[in-house]
C-alpha atoms as a PDB file:
ATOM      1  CA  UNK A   1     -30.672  55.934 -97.497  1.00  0.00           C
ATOM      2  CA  UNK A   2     -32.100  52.214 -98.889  1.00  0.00           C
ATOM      3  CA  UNK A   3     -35.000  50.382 -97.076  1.00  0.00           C
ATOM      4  CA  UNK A   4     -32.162  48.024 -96.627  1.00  0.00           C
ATOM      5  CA  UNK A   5     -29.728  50.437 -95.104  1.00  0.00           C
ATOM      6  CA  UNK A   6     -32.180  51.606 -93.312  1.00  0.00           C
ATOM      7  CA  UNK A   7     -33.094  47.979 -91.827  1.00  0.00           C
ATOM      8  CA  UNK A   8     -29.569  47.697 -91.129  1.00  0.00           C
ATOM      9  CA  UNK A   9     -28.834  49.883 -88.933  1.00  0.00           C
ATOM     10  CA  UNK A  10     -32.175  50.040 -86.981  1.00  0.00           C
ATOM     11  CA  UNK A  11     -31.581  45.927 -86.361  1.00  0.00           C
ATOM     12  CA  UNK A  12     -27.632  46.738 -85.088  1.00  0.00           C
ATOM     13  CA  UNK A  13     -29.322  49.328 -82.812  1.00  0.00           C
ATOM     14  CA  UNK A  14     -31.832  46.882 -81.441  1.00  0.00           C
ATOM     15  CA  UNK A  15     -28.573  44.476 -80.811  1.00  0.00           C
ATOM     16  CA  UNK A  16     -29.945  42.140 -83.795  1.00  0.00           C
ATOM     17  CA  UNK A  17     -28.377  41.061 -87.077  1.00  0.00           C
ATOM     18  CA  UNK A  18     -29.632  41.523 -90.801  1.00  0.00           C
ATOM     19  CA  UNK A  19     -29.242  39.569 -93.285  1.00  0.00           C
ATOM     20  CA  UNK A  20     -30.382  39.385 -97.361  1.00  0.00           C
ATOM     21  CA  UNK A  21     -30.230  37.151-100.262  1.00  0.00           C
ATOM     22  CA  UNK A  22     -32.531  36.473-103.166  1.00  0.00           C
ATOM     23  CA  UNK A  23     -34.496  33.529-105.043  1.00  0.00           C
ATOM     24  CA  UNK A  24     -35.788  32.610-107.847  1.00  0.00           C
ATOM     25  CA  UNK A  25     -38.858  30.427-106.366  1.00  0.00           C
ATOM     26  CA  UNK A  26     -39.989  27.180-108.309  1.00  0.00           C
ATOM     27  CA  UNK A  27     -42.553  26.665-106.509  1.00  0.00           C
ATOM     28  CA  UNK A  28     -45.083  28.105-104.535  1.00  0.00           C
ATOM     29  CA  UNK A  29     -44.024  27.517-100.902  1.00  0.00           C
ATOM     30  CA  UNK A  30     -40.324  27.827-100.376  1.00  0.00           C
ATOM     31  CA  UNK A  31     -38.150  27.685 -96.619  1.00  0.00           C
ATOM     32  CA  UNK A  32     -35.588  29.917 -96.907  1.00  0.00           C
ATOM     33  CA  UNK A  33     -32.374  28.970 -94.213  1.00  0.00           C
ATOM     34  CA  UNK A  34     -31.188  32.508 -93.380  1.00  0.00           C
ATOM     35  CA  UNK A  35     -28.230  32.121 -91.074  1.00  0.00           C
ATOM     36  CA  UNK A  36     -29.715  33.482 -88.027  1.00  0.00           C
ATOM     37  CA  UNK A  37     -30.383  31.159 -85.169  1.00  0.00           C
ATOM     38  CA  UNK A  38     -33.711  32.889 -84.914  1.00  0.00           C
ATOM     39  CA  UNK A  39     -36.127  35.501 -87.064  1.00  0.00           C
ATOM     40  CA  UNK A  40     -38.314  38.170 -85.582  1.00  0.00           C
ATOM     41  CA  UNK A  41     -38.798  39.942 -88.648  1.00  0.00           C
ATOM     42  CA  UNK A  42     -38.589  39.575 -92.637  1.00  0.00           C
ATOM     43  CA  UNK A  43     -40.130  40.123 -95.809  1.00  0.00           C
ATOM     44  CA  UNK A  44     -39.176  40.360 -99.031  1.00  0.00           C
ATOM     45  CA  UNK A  45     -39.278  43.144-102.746  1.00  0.00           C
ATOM     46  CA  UNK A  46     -39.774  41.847-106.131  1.00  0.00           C
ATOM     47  CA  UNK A  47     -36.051  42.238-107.994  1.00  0.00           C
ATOM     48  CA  UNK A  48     -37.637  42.082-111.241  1.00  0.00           C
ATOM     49  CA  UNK A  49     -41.096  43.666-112.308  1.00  0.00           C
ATOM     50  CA  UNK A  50     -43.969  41.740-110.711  1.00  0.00           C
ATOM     51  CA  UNK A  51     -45.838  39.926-112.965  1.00  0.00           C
ATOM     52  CA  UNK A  52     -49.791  39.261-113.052  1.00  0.00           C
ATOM     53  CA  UNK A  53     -49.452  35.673-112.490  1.00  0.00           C
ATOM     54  CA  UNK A  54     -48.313  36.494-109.106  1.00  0.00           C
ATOM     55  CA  UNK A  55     -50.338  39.355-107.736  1.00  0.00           C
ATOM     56  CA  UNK A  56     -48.984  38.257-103.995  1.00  0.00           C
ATOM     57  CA  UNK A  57     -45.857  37.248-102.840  1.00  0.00           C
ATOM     58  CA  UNK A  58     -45.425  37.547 -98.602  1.00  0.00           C
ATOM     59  CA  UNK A  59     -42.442  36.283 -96.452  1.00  0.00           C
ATOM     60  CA  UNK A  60     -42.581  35.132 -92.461  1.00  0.00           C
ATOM     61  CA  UNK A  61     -40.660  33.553 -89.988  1.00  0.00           C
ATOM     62  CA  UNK A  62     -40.411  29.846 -90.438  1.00  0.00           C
ATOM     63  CA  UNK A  63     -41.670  26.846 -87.906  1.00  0.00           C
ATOM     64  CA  UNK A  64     -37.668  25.890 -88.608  1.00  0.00           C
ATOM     65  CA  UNK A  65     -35.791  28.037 -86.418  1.00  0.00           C
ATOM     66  CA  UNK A  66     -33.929  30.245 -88.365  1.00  0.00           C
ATOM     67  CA  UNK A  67     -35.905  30.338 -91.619  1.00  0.00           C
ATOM     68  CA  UNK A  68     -38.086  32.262 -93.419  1.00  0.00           C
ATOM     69  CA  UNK A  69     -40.890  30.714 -95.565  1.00  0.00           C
ATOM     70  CA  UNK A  70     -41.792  32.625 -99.137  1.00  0.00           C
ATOM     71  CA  UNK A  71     -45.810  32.486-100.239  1.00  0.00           C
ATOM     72  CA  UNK A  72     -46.834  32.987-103.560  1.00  0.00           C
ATOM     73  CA  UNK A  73     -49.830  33.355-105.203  1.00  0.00           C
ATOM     74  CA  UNK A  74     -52.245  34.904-107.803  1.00  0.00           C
ATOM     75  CA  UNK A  75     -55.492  34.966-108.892  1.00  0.00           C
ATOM     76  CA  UNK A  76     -57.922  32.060-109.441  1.00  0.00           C
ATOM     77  CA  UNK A  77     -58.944  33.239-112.157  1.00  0.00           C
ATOM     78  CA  UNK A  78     -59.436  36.730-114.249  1.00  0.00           C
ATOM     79  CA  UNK A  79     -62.942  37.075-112.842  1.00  0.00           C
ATOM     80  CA  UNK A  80     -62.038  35.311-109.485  1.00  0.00           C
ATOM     81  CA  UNK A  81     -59.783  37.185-107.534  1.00  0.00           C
ATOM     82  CA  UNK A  82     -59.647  34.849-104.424  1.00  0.00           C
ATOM     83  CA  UNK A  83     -55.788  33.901-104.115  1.00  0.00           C
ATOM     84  CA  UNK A  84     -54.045  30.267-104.880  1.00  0.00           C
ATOM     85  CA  UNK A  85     -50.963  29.017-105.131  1.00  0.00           C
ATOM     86  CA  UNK A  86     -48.940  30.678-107.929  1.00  0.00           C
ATOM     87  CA  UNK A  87     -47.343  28.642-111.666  1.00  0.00           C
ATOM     88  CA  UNK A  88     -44.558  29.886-113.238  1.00  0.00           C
ATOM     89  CA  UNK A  89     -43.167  31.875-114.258  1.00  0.00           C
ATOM     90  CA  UNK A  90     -41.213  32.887-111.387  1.00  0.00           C
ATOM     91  CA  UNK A  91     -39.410  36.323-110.645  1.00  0.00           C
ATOM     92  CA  UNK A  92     -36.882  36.900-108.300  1.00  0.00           C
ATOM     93  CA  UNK A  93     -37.538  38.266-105.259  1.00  0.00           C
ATOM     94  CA  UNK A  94     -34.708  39.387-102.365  1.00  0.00           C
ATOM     95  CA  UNK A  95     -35.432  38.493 -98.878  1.00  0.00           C
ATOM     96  CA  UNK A  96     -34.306  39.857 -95.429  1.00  0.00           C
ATOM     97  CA  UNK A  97     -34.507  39.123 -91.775  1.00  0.00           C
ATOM     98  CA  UNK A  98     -33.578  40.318 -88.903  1.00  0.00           C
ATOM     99  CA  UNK A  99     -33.123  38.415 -85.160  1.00  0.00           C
ATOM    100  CA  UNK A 100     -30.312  36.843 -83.705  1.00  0.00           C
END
């Protein structure tokens, strides 16, 4: 069974609905409108190999009900690992959620 079949079913059990999609970011900060009137949990798996311009990538629950927002970010520099806002290029990443 998937992570994603997996998440499924668990969310159906809990009386919630799950939902996926994927972007291609173009920029570092991205709302994400799910479909769901509300999110109680998400995140998100790199769809192509992750790249080392963008050693982080993390997904939450939105101040806009029923969103998710997408982080990215990498290094400062190659002898600075303290995280900022990620360049391109951009890989594609799917999202989920789950909530009502």
């Amino acid at each position: 069974m998937s992570l994603f079949q997996s998440l499924a079913i668990r969310a159906a059990q809990a009386g919630k609905k799950f939902v996926t999609g994927v972007k291609t970011p173009t920029s570092s900060d991205h709302d994400i409108a799910t479909g769901l009137n509300t999110v109680d949990h998400c995140g998100i798996t790199f769809v192509q190999p992750k790249v080392i311009t963008h050693d982080q990538s993390v997904a939450f629950p939105s101040s806009t009900a029923g969103s998710i927002t997408l982080q990215h970010f990498k290094p400062t520099a190659t002898t600075n690992p303290t995280p900022t806002d990620a360049t391109t290029p951009w890989k594609t990443v799917q999202w989920w959620a789950i909530g009502n």
